[in-house]
Protein backbone atom coordinates (compact mmCIF):
# COMPACT_ATOMS: atom_id res chain seq x y z
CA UNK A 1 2.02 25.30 -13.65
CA UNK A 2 1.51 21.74 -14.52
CA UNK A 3 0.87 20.87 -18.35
CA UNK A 4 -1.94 18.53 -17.77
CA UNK A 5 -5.08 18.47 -15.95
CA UNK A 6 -7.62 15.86 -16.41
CA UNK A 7 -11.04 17.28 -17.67
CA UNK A 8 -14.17 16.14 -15.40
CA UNK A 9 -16.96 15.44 -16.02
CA UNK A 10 -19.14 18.06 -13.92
CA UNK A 11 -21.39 16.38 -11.76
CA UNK A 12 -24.92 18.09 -12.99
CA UNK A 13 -23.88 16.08 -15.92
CA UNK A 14 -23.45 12.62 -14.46
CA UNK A 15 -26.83 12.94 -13.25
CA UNK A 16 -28.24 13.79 -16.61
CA UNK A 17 -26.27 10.80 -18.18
CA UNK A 18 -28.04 8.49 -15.36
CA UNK A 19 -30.92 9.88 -14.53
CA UNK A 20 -32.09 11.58 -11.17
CA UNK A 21 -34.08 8.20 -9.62
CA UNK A 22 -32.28 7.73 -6.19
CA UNK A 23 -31.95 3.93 -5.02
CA UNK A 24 -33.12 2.57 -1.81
CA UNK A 25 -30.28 3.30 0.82
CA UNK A 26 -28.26 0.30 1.57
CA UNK A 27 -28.66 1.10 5.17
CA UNK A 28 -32.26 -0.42 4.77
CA UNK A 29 -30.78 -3.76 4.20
CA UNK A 30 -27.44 -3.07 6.59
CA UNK A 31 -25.64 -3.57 3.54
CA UNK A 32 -22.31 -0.94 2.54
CA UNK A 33 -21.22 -1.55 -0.73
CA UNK A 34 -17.70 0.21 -1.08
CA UNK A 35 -15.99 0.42 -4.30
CA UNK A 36 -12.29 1.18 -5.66
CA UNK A 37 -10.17 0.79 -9.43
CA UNK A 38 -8.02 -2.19 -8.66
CA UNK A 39 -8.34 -6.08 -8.30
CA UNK A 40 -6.04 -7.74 -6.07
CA UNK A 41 -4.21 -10.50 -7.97
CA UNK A 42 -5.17 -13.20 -5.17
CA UNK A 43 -7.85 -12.39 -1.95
CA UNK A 44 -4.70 -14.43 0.39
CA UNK A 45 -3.59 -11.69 1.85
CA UNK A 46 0.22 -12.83 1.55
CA UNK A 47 -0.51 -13.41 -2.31
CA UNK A 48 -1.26 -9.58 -3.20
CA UNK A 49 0.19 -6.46 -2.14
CA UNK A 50 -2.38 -4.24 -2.88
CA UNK A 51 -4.16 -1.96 -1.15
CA UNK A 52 -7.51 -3.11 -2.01
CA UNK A 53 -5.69 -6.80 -0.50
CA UNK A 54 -4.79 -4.89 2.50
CA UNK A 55 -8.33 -4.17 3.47
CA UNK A 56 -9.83 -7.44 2.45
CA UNK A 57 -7.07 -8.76 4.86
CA UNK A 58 -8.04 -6.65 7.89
CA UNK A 59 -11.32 -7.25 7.52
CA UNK A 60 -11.71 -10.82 7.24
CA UNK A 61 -8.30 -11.74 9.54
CA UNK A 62 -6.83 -11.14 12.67
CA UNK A 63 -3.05 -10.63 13.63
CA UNK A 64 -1.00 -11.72 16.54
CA UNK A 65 -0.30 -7.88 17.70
CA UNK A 66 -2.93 -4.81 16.84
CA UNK A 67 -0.98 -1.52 16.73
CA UNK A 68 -3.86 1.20 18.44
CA UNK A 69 -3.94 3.86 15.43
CA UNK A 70 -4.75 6.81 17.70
CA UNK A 71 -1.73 6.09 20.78
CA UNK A 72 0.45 3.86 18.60
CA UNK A 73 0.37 0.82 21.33
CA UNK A 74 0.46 -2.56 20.82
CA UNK A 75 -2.36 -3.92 21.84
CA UNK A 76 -2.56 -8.20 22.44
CA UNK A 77 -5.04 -9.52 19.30
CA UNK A 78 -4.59 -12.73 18.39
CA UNK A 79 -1.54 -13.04 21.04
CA UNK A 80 -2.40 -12.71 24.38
CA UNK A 81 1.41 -11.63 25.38
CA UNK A 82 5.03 -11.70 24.18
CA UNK A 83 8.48 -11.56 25.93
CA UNK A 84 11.87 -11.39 24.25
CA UNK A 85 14.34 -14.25 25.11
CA UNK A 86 16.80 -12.78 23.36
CA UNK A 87 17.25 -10.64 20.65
CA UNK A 88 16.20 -13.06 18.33
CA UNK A 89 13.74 -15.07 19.91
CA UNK A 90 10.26 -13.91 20.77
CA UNK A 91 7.68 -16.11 22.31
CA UNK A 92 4.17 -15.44 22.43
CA UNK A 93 1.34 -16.92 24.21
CA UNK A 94 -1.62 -17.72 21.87
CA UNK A 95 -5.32 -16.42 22.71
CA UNK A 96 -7.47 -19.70 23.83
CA UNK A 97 -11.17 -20.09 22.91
CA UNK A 98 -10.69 -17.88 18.98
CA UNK A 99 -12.65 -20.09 16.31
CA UNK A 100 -11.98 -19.47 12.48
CA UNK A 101 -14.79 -18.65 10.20
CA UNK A 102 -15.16 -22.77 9.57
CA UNK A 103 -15.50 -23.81 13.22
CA UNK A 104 -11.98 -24.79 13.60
CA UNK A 105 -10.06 -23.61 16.48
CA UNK A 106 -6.97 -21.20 16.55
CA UNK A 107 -4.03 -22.82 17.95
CA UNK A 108 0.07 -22.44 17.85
CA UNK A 109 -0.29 -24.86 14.91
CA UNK A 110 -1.45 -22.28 12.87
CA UNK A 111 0.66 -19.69 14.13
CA UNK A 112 3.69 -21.82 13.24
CA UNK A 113 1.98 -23.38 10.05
CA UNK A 114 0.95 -19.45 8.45
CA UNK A 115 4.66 -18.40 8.71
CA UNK A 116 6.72 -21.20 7.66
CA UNK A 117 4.42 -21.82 4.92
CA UNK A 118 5.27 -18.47 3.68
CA UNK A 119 8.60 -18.82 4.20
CA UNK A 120 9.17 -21.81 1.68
CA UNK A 121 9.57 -20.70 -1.57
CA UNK A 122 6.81 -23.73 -2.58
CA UNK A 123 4.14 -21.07 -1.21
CA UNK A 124 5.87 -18.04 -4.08
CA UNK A 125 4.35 -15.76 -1.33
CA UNK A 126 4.43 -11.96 -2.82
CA UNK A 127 4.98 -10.39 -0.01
CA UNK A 128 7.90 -12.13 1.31
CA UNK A 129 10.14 -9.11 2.70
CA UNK A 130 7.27 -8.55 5.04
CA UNK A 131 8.32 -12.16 6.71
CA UNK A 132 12.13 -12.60 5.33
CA UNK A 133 13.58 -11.73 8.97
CA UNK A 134 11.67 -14.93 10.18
CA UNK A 135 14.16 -17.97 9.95
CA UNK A 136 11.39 -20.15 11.67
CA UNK A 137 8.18 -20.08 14.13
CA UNK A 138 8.20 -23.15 16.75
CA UNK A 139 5.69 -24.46 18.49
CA UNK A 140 6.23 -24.91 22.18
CA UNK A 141 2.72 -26.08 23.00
CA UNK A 142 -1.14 -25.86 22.23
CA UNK A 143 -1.10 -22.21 22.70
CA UNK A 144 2.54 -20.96 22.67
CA UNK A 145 5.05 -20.63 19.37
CA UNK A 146 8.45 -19.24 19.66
CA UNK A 147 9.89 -16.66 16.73
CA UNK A 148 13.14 -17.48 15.42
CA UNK A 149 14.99 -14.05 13.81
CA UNK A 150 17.62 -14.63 11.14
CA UNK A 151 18.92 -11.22 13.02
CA UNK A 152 17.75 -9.14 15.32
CA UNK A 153 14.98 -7.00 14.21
CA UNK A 154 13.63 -4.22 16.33
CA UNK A 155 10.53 -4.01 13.93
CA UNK A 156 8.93 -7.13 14.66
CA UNK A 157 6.15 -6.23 16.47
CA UNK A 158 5.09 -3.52 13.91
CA UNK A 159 5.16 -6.25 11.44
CA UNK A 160 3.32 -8.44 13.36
CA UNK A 161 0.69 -5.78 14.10
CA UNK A 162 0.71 -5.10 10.16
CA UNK A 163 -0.09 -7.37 6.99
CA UNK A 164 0.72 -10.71 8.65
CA UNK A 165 -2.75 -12.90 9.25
CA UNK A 166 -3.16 -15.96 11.06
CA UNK A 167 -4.41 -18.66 8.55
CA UNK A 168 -6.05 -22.10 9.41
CA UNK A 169 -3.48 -24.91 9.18
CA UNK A 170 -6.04 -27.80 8.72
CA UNK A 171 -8.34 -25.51 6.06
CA UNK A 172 -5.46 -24.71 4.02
CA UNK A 173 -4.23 -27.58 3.08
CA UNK A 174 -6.87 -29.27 2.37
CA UNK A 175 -7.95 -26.50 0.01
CA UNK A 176 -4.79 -25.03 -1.48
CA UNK A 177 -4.02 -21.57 -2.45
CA UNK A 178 -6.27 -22.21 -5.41
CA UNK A 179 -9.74 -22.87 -3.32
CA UNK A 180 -8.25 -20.49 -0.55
CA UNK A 181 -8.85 -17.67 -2.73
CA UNK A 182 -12.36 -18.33 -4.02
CA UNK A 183 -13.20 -19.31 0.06
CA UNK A 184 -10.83 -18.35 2.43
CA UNK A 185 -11.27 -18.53 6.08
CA UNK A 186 -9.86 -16.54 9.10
CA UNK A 187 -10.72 -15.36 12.36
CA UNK A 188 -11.64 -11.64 11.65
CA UNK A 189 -14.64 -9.68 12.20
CA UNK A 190 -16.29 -10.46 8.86
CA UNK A 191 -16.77 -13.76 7.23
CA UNK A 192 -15.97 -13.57 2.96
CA UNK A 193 -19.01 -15.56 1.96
CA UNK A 194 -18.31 -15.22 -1.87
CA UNK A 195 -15.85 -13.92 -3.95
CA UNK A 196 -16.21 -13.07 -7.96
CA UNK A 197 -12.95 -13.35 -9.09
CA UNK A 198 -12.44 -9.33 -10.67
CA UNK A 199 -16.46 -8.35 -9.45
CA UNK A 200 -16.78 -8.48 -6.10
CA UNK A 201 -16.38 -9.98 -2.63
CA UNK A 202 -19.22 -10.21 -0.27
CA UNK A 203 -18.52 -10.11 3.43
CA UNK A 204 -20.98 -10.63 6.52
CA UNK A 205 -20.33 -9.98 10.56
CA UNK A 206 -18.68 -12.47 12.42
CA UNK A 207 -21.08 -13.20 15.06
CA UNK A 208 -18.83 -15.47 16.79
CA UNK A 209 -15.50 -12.56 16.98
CA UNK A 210 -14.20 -12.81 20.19
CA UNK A 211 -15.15 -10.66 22.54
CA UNK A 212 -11.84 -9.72 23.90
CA UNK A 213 -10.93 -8.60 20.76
CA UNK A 214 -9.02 -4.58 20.79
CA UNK A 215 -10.85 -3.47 17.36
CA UNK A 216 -14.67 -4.90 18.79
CA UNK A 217 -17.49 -6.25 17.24
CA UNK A 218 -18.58 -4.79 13.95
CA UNK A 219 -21.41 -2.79 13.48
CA UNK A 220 -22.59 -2.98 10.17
CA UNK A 221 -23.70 -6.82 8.93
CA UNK A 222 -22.93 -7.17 5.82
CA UNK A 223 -20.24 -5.95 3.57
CA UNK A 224 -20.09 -5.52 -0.50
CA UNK A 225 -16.34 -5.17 -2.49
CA UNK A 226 -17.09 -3.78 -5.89
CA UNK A 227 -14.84 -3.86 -8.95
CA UNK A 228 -15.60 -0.20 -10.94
CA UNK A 229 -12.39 0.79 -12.87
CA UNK A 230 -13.83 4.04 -14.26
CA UNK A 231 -13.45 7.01 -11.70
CA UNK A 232 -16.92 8.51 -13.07
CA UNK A 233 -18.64 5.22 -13.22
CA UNK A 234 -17.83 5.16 -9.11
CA UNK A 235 -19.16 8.57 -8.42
CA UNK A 236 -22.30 8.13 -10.57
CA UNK A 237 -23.32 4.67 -8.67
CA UNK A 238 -22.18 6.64 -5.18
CA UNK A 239 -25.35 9.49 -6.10
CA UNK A 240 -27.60 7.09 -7.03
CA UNK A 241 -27.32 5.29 -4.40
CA UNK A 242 -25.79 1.89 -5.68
CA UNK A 243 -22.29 2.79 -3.76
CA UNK A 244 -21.98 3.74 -0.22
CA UNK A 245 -17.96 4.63 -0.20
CA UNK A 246 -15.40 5.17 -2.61
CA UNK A 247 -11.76 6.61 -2.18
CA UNK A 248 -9.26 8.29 -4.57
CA UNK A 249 -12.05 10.81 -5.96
CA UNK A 250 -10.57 13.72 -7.60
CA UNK A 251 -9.77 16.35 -5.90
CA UNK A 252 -12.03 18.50 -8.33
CA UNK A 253 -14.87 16.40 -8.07
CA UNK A 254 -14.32 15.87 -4.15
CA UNK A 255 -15.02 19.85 -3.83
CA UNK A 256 -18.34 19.76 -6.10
CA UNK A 257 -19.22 16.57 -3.91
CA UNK A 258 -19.44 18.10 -0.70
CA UNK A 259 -22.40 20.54 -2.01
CA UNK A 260 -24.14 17.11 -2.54
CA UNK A 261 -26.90 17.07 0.66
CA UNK A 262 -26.61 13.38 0.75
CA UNK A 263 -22.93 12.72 0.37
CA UNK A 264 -20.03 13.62 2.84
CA UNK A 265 -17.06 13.87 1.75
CA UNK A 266 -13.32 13.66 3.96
CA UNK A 267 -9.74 14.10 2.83
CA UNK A 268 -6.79 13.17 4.60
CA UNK A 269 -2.98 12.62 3.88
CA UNK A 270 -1.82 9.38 4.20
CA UNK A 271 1.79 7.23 4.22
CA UNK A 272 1.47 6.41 0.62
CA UNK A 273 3.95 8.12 -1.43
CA UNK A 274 4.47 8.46 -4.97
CA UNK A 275 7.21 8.25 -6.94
CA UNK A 276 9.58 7.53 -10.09
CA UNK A 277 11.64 4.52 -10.79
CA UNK A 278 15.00 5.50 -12.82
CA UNK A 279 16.32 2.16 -13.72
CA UNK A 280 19.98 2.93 -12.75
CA UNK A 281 21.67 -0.39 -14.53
CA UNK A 282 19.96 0.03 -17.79
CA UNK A 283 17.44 -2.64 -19.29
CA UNK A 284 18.00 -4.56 -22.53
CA UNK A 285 18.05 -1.38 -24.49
CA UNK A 286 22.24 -1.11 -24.91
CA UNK A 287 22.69 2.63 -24.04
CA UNK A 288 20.04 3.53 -21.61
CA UNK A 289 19.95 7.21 -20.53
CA UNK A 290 19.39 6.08 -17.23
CA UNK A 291 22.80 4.87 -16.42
CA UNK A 292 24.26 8.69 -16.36
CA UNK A 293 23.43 10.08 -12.97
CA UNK A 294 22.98 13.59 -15.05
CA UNK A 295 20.11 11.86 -16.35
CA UNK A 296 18.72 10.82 -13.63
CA UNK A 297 18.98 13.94 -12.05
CA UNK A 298 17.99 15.99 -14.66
CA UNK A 299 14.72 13.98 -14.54
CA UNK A 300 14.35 14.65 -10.75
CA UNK A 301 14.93 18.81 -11.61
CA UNK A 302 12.17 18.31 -14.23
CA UNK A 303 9.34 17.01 -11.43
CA UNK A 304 7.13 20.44 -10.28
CA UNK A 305 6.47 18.27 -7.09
CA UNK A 306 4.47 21.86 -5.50
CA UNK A 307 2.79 21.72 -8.77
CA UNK A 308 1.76 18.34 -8.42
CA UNK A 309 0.74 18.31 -4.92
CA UNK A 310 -0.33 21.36 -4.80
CA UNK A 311 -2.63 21.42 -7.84
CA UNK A 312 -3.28 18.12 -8.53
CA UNK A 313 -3.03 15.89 -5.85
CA UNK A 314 -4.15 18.49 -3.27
CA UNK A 315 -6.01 17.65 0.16
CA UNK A 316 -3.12 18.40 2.61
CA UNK A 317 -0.11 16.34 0.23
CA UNK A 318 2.83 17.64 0.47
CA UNK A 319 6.66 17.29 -1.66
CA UNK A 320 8.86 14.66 -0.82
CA UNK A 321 12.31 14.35 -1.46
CA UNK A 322 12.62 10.87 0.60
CA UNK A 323 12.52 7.23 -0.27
CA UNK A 324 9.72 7.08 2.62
CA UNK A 325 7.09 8.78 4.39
CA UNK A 326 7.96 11.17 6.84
CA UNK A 327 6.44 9.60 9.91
CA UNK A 328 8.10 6.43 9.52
CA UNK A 329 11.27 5.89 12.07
CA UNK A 330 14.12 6.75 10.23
CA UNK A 331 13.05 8.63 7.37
CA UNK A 332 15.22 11.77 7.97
CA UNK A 333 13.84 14.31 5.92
CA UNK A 334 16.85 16.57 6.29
CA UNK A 335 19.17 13.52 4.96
CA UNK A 336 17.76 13.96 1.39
CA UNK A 337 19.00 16.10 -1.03
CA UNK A 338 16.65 18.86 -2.55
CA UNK A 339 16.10 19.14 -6.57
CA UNK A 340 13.79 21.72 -6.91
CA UNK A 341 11.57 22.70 -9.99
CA UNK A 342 14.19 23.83 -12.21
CA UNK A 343 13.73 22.32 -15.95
CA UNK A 344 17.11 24.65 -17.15
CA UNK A 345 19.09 22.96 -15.44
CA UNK A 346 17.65 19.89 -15.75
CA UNK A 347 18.21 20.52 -20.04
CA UNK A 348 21.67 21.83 -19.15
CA UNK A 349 22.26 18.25 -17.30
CA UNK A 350 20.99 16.37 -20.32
CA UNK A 351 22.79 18.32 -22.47
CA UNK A 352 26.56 17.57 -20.70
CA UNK A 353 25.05 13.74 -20.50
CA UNK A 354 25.02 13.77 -24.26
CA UNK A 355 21.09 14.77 -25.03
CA UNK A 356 21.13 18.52 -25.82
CA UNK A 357 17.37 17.59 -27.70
CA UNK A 358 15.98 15.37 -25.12
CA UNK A 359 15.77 11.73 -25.62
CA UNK A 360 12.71 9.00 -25.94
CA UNK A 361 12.13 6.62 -23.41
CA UNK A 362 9.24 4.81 -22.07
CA UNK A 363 7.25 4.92 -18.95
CA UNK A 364 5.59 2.62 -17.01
CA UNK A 365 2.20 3.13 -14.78
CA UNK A 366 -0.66 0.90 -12.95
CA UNK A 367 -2.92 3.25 -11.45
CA UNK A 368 -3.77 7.24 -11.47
CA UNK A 369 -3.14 7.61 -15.12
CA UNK A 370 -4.07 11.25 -15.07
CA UNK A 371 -0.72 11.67 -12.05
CA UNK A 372 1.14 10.12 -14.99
CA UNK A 373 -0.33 11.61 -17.37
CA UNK A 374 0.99 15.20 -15.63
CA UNK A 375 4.90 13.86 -14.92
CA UNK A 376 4.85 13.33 -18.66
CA UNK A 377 3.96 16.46 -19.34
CA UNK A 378 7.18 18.12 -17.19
CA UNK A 379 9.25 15.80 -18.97
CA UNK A 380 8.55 16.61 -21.86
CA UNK A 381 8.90 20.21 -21.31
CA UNK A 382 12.51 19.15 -20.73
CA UNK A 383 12.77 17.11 -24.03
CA UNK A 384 12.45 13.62 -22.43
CA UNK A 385 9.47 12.32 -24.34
CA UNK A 386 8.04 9.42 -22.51
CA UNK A 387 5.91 7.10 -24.00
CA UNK A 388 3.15 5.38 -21.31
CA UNK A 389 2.42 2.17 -20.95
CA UNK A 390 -0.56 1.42 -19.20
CA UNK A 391 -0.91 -1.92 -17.11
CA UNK A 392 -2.25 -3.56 -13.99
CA UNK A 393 0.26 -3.97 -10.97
CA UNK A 394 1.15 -7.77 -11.23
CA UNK A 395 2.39 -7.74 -15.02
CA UNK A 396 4.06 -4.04 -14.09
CA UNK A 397 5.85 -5.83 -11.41
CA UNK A 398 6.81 -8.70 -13.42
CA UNK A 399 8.20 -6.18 -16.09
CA UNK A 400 10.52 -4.54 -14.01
CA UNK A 401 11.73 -7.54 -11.76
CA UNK A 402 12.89 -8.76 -15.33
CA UNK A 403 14.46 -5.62 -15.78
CA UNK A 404 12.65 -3.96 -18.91
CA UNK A 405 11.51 -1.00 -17.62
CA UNK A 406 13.38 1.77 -17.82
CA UNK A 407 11.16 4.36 -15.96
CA UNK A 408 7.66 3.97 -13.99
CA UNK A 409 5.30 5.86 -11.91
CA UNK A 410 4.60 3.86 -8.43
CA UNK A 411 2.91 4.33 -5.62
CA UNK A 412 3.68 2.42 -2.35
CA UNK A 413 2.06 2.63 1.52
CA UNK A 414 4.11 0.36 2.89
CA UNK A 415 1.55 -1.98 4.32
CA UNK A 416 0.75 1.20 6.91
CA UNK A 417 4.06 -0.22 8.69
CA UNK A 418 5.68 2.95 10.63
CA UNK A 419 8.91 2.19 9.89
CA UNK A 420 11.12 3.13 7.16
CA UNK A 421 12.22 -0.59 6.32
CA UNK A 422 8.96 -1.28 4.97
CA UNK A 423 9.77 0.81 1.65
CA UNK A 424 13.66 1.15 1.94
CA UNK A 425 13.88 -2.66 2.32
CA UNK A 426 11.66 -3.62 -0.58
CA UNK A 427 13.57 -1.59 -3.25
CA UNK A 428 16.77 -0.91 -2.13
CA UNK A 429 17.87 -3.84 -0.33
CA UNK A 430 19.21 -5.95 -3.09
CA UNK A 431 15.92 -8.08 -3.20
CA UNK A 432 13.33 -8.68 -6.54
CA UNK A 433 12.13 -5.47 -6.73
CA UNK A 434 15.81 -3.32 -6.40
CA UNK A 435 16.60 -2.24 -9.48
CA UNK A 436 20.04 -0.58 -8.58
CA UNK A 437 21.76 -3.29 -6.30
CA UNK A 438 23.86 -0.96 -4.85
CA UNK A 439 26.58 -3.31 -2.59
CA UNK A 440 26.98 -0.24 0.05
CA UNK A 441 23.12 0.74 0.40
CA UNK A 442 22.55 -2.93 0.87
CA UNK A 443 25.07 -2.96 3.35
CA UNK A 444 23.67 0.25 5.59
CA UNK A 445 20.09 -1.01 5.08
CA UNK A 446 20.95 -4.41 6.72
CA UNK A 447 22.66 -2.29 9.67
CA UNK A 448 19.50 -0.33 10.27
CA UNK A 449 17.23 -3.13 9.94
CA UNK A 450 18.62 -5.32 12.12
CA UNK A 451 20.55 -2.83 14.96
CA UNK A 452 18.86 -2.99 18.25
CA UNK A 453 20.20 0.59 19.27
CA UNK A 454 17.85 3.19 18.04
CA UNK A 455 20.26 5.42 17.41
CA UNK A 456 22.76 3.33 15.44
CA UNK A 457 19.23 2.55 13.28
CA UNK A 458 18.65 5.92 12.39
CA UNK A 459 22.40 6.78 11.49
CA UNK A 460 22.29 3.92 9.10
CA UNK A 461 18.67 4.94 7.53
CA UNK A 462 20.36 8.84 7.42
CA UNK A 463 23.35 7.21 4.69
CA UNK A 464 21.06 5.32 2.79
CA UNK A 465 18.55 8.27 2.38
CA UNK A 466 21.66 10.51 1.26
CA UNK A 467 23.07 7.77 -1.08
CA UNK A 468 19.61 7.31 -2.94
CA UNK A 469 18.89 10.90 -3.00
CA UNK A 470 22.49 11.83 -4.52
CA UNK A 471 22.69 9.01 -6.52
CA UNK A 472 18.69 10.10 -7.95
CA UNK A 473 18.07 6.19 -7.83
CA UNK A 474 14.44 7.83 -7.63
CA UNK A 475 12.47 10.49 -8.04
CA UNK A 476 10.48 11.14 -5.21
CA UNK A 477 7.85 13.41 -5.30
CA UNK A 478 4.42 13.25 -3.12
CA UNK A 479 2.29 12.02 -0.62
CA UNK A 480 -1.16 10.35 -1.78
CA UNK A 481 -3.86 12.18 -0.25
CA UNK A 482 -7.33 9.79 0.12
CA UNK A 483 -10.70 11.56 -0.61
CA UNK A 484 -12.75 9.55 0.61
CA UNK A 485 -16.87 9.88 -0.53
CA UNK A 486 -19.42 8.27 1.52
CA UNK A 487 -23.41 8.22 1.89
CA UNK A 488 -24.32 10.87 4.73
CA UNK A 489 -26.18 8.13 6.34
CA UNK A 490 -22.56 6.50 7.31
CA UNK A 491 -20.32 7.18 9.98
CA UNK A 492 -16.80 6.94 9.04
CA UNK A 493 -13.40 8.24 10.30
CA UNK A 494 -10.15 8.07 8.27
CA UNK A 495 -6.34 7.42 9.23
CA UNK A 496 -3.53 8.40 7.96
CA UNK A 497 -2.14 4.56 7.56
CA UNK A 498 -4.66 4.72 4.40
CA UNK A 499 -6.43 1.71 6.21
CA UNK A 500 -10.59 2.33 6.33
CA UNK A 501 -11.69 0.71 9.27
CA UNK A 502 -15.37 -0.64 7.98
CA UNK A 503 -15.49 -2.73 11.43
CA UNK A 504 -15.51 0.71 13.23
CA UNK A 505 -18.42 2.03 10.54
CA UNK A 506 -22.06 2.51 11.67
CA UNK A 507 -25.12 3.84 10.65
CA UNK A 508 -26.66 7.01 11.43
């Protein structure tokens, strides 16, 4: 059983605390207002990587390739075709007649610009691994670029299809990153028409999307991004009527919402996977724990990962033992060595690593502090007393790319990117965020990445999934469920790549 379970607030109560007066609908003024906890550091899309950045970016930008969620094809978006020279050289013909949100026109300019802008290190993109097997976009004419690979790289046109928007050459630099983000411009189905920098973003249909386009023309006019941190805050405005959506409700409070007659409630599994960082080289403390393997595998035999999917989590999540989600290519689940719940062993391991009474460390979260809150708890029942601290995402990151953080409690959904380089290459690959730079993982990483035999890809993916499970450079231990709460007036459908599709959205 796990030792912690966050206490909620029943919902009779929230009513009580607010008051039973139900606001207008926001279908009356074709309005949703959606809601989540975090702020992404910068609206740019390839200046944030998180998920509430993700959505922002779908909504207001369009890609070269759209990936069809439901038959997994690649669809043409913003590219009308594509045809491999080589195995490093794509070329792809640019759709004619697209405007941005300003007026200006989409051409291979901006194709070329968006990329090798984020290539230079001038433009500090964040997401940079999502574009590092670029060397260069040309332009070949008006409407036709060529992709330069630094290798080959089978999963270019997932990437494409994924987190990388099309931004206007001419806009951008006469704005800069800085008035980008308080009025950025792209080509998607809603226009951002203000943003209030940790508030809100407003959003309003496109009416000039082009019709051609494989997602359609959105139905709803007018969109609403709402910063509400607190969990019951979110539910409270969602039955009175000031919040149309909001994800990552409780699992308890998802069950008492769907006796709600106006609310509907869905829950899904999707790629997002949680997990614990075990900093493998030690930070500036002299003798970390971490650098014995026993240690780190002692804390992987302390994680009940039933417990906390089961219990906690809930919704359909499951255990993981992999550095990835099981539906990406190459994420062998049978590659992965087991630990299951077993915290004698795991105090038999510290013990031989030196620690017969445990050891105190701290631990380092972002988001879902009650998750945390509940790994704490089984390592503690171990004797590892952990200590959390309690952050946003950008000054985590910058933490443990400086190496001070000995242990932390992530999430990651791999920019809903099917493929197992999308988590494998970000922290195991030898780049900002890998914490272990191991030479050989680096090495079998870089063969899977880049092979164009499928088969030779997954061999490589199968090592590197054994070394990191055997070597515990993790802890592994969930897939992230999304329970989703809506008005009943909406319609909305969910998918697993942890993406909601607002352009789809109607109302009843």
């Amino acid at each position: 059983m796990l030792r912690f379970k966050r206490p909620l607030l029943p919902l009779a109560g929230l009513l009580c605390v607010l008051g039973t007066t139900q606001a207008l609908a926001n279908k009356a003024d074709d309005t949703l207002v959606y809601a989540s906890n975090s702020w992404p550091e910068n609206v740019s899309p390839y200046h944030n990587n998180l998920r509430e950045g993700v959505i922002l970016g779908h909504l207001a930008w369009d890609t070269l390739v759209y990936r069809d969620p439901k038959t997994g094809k690649y669809l043409p978006m913003l590219a009308t075709g594509w045809q491999w020279k080589d195995s490093t050289h794509l070329v792809m013909d640019i759709r004619q007649g697209v405007k941005f949100h300003n007026g200006d026109e989409l051409s291979a300019s901006d194709v070329a610009f968006t990329f090798n802008y984020g290539l230079d290190p001038v433009s500090k993109v964040v997401t940079l691994q999502n574009i590092s097997w670029i060397k260069h976009v040309n332009k070949l004419g008006p409407y036709k670029v060529e992709f330069e690979l630094k290798k080959p790289f089978p999963a270019a046109l997932e990437y494409l299809a994924g987190p990388l928007p099309i931004y206007p050459e001419a806009y951008f630099k006469k704005v800069g990153l800085a008035g980008f983000n308080k009025a950025p411009v792209g080509t998607g189905p809603y226009k951002i028409t203000k943003v209030v920098s940790g508030q809100e973003v407003l959003l309003v249909k496109n009416p000039d999307y082009f019709k051609d386009s494989p997602i359609g023309q959105a139905k709803i006019g007018k969109l609403k991004f709402v910063l509400i941190p607190d969990p019951e805050t979110r539910i409270a405005q969602l039955m009175t009527g000031q919040v149309d959506w909001i994800w990552r409700v409780p699992s308890d409070q998802a069950e008492q919402l769907k006796m709600m007659p106006n609310i509907s409630v869905l829950s899904s599994e999707t790629m997002r996977v949680g997990f614990l960082t075990l900093n493998s080289r030690g930070t500036e403390q002299e003798n970390s724990p971490f650098k014995d393997l026993r240690v780190r595998e002692a804390v992987n035999y302390a994680i009940n990962r039933d417990g906390l999917a089961h219990e906690l989590v809930r919704g359909g999540s499951r255990p993981l033992y992999t550095p990835c989600f099981p539906s990406q290519f190459g994420c062998d689940t049978s590659a992965a060595k087991v630990y299951p719940y077993d915290p004698a062993k795991a105090k038999k391991l510290l013990a031989e690593a030196g620690y017969p009474d445990g050891f105190s460390t701290d631990i380092y979260a972002y988001r879902d502090r009650d998750y945390a809150e509940a790994i704490i708890g089984n390592l503690m029942n171990v004797g590892i007393k952990a200590k959390l601290h309690f952050m946003n995402y950008a000054a985590l990151r910058s933490l443990q790319r400086a190496g001070k953080v000995p242990m932390a409690f992530q999430t990651w959904g791999s920019f809903s990117i099917n493929d197992a380089s999308a988590i494998t290459g970000v922290y195991f690959k030898g780049g900002a965020d890998d914490e272990d730079k191991d030479p050989e993982l680096i090495s079998w990483l870089e063969k899977a990445d880049t092979s164009v035999d499928p088969a030779t890809r997954l061999k490589y993916y199968r090592k590197a999934i054994q070394r990191t499970s055997e070597q515990a450079y993790w802890a592994p231990m969930f897939s992230y469920t999304s329970n989703y709460a809506f008005t009943s007036d909406l319609n909305f459908s969910a998918y697993p790549d942890e993406l909601p599709r607002f352009w789809e959205s109607s109302w009843k």
